[in-house]
N, C-alpha and C. Protein backbone atom coordinates (compact mmCIF):
# COMPACT_ATOMS: atom_id res chain seq x y z
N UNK A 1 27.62 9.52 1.52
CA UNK A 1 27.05 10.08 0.30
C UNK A 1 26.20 11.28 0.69
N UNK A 2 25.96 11.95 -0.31
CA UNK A 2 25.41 13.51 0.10
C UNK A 2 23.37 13.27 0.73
N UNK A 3 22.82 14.29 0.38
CA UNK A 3 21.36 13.85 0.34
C UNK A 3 20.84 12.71 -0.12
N UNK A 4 20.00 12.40 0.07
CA UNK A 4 18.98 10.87 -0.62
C UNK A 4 18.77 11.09 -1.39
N UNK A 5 18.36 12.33 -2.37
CA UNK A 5 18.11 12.49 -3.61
C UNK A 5 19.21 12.21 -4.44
N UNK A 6 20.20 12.33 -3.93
CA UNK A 6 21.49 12.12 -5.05
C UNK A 6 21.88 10.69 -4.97
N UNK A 7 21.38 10.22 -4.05
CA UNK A 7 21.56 9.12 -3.96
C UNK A 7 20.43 8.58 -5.16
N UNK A 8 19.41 8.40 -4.85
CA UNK A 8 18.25 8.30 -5.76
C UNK A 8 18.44 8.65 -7.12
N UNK A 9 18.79 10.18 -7.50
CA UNK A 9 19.06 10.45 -8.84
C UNK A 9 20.15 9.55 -8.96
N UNK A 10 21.58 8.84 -8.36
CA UNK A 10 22.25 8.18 -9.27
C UNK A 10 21.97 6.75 -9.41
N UNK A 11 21.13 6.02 -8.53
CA UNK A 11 21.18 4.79 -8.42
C UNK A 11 19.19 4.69 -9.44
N UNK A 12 18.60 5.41 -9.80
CA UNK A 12 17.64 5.65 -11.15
C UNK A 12 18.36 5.80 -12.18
N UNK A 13 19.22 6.37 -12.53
CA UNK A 13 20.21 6.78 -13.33
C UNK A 13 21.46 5.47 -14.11
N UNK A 14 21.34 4.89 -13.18
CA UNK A 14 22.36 3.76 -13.43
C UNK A 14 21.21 2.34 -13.66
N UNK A 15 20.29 2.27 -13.48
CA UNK A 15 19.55 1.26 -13.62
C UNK A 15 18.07 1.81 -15.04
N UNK A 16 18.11 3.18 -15.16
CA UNK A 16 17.13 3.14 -16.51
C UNK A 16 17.59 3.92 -17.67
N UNK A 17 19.11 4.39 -17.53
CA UNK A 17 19.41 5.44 -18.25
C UNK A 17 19.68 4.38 -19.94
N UNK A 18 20.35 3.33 -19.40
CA UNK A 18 20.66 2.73 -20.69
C UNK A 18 19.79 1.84 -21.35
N UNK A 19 19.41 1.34 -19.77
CA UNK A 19 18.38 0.27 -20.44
C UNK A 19 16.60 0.50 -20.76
N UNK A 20 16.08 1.61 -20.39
CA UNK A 20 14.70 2.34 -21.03
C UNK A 20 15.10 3.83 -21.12
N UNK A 21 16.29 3.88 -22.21
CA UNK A 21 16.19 5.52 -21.93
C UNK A 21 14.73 6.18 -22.22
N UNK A 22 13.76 6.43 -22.83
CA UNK A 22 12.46 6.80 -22.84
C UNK A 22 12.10 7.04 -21.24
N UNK A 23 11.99 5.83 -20.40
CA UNK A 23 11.36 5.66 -19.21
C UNK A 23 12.28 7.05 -18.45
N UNK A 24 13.96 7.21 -18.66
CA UNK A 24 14.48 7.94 -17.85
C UNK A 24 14.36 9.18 -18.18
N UNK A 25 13.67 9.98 -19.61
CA UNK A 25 13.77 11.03 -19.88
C UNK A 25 12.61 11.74 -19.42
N UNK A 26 11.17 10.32 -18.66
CA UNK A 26 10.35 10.63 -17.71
C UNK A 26 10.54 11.00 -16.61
N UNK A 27 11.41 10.25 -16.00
CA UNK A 27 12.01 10.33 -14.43
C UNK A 27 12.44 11.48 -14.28
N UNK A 28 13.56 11.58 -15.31
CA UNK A 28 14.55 13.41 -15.31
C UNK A 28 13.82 14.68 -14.59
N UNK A 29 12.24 14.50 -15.97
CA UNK A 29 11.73 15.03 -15.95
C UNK A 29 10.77 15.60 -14.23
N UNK A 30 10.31 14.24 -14.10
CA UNK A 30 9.64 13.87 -12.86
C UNK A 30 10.09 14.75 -11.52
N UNK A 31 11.19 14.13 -11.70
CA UNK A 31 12.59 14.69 -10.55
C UNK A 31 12.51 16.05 -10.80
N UNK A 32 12.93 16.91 -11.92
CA UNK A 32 12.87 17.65 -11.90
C UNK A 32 11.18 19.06 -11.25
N UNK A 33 10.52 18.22 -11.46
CA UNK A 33 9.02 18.88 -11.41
C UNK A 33 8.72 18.76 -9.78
N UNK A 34 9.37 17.57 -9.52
CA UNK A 34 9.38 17.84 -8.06
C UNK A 34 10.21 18.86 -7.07
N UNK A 35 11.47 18.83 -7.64
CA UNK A 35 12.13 19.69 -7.03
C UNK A 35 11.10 21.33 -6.95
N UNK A 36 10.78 21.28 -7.90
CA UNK A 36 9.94 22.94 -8.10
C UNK A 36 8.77 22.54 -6.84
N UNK A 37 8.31 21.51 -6.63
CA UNK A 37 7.07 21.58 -5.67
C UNK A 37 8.02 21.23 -4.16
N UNK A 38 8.87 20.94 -4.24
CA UNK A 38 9.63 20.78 -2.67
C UNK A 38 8.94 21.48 -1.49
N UNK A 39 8.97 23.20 -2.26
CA UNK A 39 8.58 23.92 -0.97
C UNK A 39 7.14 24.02 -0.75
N UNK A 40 6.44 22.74 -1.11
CA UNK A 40 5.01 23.03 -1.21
C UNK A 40 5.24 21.76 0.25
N UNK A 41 6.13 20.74 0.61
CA UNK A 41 5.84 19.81 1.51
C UNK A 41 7.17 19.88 2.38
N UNK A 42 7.54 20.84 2.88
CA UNK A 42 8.13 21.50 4.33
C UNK A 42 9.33 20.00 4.42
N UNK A 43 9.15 19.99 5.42
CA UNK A 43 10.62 18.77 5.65
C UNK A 43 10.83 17.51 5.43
N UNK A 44 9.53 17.33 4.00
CA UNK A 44 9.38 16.57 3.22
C UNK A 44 10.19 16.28 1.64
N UNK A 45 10.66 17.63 1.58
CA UNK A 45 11.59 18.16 0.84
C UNK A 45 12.42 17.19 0.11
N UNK A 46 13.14 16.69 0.55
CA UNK A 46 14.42 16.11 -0.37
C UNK A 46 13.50 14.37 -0.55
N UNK A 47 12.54 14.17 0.68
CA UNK A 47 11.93 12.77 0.39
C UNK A 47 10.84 12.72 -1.28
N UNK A 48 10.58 14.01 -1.20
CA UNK A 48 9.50 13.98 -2.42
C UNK A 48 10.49 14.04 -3.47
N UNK A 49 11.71 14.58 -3.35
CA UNK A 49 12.50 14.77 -4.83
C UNK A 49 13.08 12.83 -4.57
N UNK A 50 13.49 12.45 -3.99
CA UNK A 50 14.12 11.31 -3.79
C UNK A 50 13.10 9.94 -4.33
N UNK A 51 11.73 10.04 -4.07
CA UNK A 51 10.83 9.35 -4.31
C UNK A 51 10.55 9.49 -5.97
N UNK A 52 10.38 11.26 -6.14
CA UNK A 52 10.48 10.83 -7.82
C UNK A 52 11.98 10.72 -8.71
N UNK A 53 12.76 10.37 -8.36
CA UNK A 53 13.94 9.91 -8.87
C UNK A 53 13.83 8.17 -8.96
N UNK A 54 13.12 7.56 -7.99
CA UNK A 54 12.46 6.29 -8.01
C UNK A 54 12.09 5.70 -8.25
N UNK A 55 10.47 6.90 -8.58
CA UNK A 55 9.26 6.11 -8.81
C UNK A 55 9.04 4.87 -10.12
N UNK A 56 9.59 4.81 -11.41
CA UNK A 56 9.56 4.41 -11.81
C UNK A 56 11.25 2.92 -11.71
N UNK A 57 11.54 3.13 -10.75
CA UNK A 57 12.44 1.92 -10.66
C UNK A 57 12.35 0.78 -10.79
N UNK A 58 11.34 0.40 -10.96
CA UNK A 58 10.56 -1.05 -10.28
C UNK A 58 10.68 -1.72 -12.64
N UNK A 59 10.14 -0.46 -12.93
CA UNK A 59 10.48 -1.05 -14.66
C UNK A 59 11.76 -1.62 -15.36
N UNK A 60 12.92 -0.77 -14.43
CA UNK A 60 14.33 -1.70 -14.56
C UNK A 60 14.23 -3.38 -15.03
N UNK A 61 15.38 -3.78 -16.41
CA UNK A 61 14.91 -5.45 -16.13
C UNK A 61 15.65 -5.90 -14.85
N UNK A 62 16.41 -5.35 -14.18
CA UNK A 62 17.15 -5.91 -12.78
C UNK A 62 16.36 -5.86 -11.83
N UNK A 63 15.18 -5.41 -11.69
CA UNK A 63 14.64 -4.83 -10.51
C UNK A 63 13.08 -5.61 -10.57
N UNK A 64 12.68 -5.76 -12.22
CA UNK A 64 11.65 -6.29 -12.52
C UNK A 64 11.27 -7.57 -11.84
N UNK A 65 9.97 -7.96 -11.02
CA UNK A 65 9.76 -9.34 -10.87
C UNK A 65 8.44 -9.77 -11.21
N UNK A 66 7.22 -9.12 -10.89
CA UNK A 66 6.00 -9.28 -10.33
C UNK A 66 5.64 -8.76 -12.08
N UNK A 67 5.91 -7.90 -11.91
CA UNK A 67 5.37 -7.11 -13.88
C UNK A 67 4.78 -6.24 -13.49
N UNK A 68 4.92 -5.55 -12.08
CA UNK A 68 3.80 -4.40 -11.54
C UNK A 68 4.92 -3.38 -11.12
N UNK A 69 5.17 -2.37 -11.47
CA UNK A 69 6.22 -1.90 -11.49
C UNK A 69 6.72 -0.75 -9.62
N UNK A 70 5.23 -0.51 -9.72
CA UNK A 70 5.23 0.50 -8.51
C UNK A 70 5.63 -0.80 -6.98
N UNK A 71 4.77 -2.02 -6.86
CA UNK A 71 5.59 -3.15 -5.81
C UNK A 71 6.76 -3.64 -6.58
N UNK A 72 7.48 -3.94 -7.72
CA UNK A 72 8.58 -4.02 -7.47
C UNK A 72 9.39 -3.35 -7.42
N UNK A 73 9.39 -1.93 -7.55
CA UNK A 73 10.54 -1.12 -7.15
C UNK A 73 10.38 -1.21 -5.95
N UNK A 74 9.54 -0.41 -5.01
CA UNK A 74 9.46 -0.73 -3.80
C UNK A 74 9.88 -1.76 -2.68
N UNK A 75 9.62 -3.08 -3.28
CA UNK A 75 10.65 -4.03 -3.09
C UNK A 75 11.72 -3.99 -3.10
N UNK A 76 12.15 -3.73 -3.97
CA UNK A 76 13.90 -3.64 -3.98
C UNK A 76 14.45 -2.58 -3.88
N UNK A 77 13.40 -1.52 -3.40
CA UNK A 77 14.26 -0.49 -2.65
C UNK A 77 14.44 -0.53 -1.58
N UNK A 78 13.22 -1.28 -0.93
CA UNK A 78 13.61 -1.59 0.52
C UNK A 78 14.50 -2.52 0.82
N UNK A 79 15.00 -3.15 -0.15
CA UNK A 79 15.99 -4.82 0.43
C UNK A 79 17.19 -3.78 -0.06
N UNK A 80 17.15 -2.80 -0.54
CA UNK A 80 18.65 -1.93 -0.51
C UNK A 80 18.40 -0.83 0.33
N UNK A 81 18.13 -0.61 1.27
CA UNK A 81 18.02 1.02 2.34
C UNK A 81 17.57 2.05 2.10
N UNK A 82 16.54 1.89 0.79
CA UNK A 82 16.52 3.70 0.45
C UNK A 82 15.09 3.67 1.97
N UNK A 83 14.67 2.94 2.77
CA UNK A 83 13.87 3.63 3.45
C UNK A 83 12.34 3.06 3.41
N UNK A 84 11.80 3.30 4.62
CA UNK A 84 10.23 2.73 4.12
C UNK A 84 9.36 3.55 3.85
N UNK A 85 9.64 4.75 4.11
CA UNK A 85 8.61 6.00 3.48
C UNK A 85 9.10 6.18 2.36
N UNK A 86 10.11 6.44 1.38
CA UNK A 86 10.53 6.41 0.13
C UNK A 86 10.16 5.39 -0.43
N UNK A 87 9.88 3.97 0.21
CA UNK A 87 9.75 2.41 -0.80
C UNK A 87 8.10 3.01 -0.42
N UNK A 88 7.37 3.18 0.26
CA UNK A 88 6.08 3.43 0.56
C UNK A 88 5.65 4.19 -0.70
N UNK A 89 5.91 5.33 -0.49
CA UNK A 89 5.68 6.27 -1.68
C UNK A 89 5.62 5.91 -3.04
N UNK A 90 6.64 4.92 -3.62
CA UNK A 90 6.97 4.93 -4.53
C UNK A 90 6.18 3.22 -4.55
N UNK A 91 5.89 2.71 -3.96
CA UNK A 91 4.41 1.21 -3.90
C UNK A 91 3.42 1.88 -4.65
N UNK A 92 2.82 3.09 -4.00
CA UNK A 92 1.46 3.56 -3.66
C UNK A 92 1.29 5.02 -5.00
N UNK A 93 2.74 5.19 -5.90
CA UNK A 93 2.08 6.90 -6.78
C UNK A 93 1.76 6.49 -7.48
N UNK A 94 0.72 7.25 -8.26
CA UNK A 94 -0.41 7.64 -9.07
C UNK A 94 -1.60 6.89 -8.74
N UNK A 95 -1.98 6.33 -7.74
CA UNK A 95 -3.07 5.35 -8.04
C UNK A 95 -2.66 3.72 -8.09
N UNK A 96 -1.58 3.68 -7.76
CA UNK A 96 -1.14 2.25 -8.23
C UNK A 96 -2.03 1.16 -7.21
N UNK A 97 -2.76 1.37 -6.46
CA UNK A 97 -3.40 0.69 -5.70
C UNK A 97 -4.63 -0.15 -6.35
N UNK A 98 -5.02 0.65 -7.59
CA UNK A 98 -6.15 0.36 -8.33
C UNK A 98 -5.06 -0.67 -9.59
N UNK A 99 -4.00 -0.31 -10.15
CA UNK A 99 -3.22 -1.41 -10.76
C UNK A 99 -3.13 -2.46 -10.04
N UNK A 100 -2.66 -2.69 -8.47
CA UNK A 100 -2.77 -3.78 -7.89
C UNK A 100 -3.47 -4.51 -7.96
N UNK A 101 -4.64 -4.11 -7.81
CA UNK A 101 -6.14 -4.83 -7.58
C UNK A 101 -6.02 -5.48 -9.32
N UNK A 102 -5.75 -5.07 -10.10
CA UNK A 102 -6.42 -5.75 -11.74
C UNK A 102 -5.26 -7.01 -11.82
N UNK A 103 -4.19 -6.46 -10.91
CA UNK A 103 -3.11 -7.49 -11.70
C UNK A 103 -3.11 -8.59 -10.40
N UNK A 104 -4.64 -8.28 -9.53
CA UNK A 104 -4.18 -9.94 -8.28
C UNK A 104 -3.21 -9.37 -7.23
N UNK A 105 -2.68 -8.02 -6.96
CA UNK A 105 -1.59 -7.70 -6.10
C UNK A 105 -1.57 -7.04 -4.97
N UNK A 106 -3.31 -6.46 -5.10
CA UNK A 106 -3.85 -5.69 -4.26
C UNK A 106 -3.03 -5.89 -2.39
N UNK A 107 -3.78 -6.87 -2.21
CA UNK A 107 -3.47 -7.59 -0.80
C UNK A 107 -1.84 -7.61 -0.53
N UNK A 108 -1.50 -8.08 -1.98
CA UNK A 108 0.39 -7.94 -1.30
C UNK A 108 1.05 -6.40 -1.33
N UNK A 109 0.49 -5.46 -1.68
CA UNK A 109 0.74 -3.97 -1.88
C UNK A 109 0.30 -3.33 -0.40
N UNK A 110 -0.88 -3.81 -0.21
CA UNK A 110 -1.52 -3.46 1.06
C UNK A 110 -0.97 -3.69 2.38
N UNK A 111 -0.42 -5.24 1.96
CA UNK A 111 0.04 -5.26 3.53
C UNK A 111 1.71 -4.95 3.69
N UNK A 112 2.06 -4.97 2.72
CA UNK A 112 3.44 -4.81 2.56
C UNK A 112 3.95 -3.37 2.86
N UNK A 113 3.15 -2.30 2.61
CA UNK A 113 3.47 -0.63 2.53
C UNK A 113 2.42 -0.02 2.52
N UNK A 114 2.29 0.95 3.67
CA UNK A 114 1.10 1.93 4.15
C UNK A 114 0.90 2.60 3.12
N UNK A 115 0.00 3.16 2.90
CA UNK A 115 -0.19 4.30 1.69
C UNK A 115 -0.49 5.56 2.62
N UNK A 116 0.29 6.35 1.81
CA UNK A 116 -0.25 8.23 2.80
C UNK A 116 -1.06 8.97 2.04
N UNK A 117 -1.95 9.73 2.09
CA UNK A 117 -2.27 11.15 1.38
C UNK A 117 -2.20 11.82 2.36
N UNK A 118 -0.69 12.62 1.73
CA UNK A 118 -0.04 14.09 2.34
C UNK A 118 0.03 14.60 1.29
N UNK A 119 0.54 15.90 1.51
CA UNK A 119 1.02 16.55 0.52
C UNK A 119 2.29 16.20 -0.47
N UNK A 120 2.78 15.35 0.25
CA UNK A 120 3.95 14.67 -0.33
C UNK A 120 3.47 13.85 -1.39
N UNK A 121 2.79 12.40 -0.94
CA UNK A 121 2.25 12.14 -2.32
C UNK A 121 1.04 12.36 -3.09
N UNK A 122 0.53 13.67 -2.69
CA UNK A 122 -0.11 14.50 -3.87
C UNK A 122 0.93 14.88 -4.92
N UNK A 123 1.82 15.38 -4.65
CA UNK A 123 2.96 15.97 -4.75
C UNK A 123 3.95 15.32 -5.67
N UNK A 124 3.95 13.98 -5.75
CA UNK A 124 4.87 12.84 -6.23
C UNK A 124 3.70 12.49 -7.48
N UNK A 125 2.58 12.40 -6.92
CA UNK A 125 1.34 12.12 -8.38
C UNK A 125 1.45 13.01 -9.28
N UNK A 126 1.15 14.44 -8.52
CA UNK A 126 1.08 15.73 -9.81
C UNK A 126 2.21 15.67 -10.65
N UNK A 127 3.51 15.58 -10.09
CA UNK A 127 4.52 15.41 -10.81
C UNK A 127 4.66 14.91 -11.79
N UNK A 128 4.62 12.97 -11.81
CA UNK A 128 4.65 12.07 -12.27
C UNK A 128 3.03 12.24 -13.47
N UNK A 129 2.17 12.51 -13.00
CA UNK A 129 0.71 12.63 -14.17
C UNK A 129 0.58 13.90 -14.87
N UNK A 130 1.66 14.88 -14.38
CA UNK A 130 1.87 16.11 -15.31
C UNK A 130 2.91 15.75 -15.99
N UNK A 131 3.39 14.81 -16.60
CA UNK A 131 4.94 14.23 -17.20
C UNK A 131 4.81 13.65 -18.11
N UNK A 132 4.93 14.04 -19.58
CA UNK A 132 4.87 12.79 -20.27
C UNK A 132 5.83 11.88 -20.19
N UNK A 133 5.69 10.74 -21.52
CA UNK A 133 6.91 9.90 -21.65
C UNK A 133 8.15 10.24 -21.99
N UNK A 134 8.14 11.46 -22.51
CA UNK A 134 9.42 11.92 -23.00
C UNK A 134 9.86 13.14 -22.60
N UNK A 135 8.96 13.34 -21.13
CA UNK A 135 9.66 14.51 -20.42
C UNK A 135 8.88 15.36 -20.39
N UNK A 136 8.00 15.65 -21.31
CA UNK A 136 7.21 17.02 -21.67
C UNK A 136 6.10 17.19 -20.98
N UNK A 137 6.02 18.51 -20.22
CA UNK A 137 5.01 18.99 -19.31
C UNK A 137 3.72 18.50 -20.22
N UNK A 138 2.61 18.16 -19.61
CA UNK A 138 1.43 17.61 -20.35
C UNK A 138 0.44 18.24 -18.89
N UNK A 139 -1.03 18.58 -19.31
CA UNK A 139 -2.19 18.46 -18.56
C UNK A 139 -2.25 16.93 -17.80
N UNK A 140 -2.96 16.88 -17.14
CA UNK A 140 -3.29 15.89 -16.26
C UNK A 140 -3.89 14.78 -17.36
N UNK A 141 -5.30 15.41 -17.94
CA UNK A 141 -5.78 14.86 -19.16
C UNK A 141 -5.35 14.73 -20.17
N UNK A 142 -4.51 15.78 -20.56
CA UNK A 142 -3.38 15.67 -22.16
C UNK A 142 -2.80 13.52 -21.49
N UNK A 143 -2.43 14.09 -20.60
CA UNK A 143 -1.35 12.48 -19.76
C UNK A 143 -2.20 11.02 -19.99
N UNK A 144 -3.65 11.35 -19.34
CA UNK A 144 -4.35 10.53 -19.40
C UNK A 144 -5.02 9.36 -20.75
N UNK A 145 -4.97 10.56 -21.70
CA UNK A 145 -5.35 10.45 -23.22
C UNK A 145 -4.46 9.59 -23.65
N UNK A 146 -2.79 10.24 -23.49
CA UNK A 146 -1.46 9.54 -24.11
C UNK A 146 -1.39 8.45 -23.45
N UNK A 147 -1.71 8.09 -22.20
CA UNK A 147 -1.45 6.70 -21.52
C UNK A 147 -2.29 5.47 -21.96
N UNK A 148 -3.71 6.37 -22.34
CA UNK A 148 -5.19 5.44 -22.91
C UNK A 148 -4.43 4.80 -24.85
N UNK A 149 -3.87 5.76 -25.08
CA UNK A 149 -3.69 6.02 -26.48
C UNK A 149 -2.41 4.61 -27.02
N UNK A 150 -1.33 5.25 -25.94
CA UNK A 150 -0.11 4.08 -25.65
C UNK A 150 -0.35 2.72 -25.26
N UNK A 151 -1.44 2.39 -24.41
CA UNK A 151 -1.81 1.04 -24.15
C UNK A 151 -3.07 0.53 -24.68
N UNK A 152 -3.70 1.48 -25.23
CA UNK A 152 -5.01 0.61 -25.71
C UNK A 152 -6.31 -0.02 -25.16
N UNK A 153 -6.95 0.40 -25.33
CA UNK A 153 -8.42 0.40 -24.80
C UNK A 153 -8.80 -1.31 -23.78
N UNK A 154 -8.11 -2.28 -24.32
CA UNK A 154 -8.26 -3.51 -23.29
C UNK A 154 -7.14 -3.88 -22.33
N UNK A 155 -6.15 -3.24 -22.22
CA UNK A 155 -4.79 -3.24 -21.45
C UNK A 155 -5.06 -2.82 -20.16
N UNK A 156 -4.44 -3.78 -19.22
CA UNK A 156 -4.66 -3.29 -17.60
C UNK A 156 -4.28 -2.11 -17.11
N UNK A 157 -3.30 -1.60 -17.78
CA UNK A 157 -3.44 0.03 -16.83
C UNK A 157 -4.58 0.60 -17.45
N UNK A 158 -5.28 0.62 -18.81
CA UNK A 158 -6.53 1.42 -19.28
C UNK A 158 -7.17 1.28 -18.30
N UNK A 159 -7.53 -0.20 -18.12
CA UNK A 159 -8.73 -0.21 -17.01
C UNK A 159 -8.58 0.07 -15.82
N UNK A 160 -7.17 0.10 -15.40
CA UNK A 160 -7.11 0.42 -13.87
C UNK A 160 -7.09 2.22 -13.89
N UNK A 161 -6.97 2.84 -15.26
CA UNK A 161 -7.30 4.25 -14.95
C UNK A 161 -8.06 4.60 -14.96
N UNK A 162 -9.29 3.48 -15.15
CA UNK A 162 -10.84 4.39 -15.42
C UNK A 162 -11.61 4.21 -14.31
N UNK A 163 -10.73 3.37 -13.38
CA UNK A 163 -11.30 3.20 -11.94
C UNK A 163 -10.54 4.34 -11.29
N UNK A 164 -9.19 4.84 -11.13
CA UNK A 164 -8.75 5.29 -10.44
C UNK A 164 -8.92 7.40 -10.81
N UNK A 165 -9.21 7.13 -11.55
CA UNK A 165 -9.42 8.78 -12.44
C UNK A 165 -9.49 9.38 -11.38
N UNK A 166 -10.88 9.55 -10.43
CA UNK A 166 -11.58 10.72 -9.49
C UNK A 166 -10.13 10.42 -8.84
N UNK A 167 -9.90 9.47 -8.22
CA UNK A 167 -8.72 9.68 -6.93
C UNK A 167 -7.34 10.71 -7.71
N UNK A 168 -6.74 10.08 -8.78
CA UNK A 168 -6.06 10.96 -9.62
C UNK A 168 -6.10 12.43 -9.56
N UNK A 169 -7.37 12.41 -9.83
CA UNK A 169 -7.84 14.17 -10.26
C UNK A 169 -7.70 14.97 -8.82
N UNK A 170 -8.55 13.91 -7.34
CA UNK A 170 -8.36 14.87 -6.18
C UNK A 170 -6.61 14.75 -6.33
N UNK A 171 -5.94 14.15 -6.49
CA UNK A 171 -4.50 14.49 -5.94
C UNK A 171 -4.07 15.95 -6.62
N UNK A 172 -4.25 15.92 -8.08
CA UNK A 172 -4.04 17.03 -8.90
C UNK A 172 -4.38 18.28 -8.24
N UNK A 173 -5.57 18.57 -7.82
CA UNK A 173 -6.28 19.24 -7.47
C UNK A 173 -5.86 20.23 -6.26
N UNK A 174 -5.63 18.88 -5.49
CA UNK A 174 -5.09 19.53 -4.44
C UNK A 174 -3.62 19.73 -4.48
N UNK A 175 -2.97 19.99 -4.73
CA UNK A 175 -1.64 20.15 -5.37
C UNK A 175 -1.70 21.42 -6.27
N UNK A 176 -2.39 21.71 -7.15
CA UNK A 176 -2.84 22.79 -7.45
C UNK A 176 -3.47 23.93 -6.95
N UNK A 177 -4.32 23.66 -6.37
CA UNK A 177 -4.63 24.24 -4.84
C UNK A 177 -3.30 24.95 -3.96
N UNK A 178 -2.48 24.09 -3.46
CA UNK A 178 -1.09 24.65 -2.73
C UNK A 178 -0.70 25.37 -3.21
N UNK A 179 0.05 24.68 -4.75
CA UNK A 179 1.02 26.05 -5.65
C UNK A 179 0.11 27.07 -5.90
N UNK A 180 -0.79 27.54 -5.97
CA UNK A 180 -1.90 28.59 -6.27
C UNK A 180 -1.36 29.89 -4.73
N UNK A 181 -2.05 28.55 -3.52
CA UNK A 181 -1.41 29.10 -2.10
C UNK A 181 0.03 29.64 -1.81
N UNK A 182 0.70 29.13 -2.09
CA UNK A 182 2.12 29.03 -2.07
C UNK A 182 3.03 28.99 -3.15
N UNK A 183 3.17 29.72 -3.96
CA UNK A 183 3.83 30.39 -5.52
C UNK A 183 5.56 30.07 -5.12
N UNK A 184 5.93 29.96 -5.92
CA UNK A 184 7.56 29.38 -6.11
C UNK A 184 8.07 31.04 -5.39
């Protein structure tokens, strides 16, 4: 098969296209936003587009186990080969470390898959928290609002975003920072 990303774009594709199309018109999107930051993470390249073709895999009902979406994709990407820096990546974007912790999962996230801050998953966050649900470029905060707005003020990702915000924002930041440095 060709690159990992195509691999990735078809095997995301075949597992959320029918069954959350909403979720996949995020991913599209995702994927797509990454490809534009590729040349911001050098021979990281096709792993950052491959990771957001992913990231949301774990929401699949085939793939679903735990109800935490970032360890179960990860899971079952690794019991199929996409890799342990791709299942890593895709454990650990946006903050999901702070979801772990609310939903009891912390410890099994932790020991199961390293977490990095590279540019890569700065890179995979900005993407994914500049994205709405339905594809559409959004602010970091426009994202934040719609996610608060969509789940509701006592719902575990609310609360796991009001812990994780500052970490959020440095990823943004610095990611913004690069493309500023380094223009398409």
């Amino acid at each position: 098969m060709g690159p990992p990303y195509q691999l990735a774009a078809a095997t995301s594709q075949r597992h959320l296209r029918n069954a959350i199309p909403r979720r996949w018109l995020h991913v599209q999107a995702v994927a797509a936003k990454a490809t534009q930051l590729a040349h911001l993470v050098g021979d990281d390249a096709e792993l950052l587009t491959a990771a957001a073709w992913l990231h949301d895999i774990g929401y699949a009902p085939e793939v679903a186990d735990t109800g935490f979406h970032a360890l179960d994709g990860a899971r079952w990407l690794q019991r199929h080969g996409f890799g342990d820096r791709v299942a890593a990546l895709v454990a650990h974007h946006s903050c999901a470390v702070y979801e772990a912790d609310e939903r009891g999962l912390g410890q099994a996230l932790a020991d199961e898959f390293p977490r990095e801050e590279t540019a890569t998953s700065d890179a995979l966050w900005y993407a994914d928290m500049t994205t709405g649900p339905d594809g559409q470029d959004l602010t970091v905060d426009e994202r934040l609002a719609e996610i608060r707005q969509r789940y509701g003020p006592n719902d575990v990702v609310t609360r796991f975003w009001q812990k994780a915000e500052p970490m959020l924002l440095g990823a943004i930041r610095r990611t913004q920072h690069r493309i500023s440095a380094h223009p398409m």
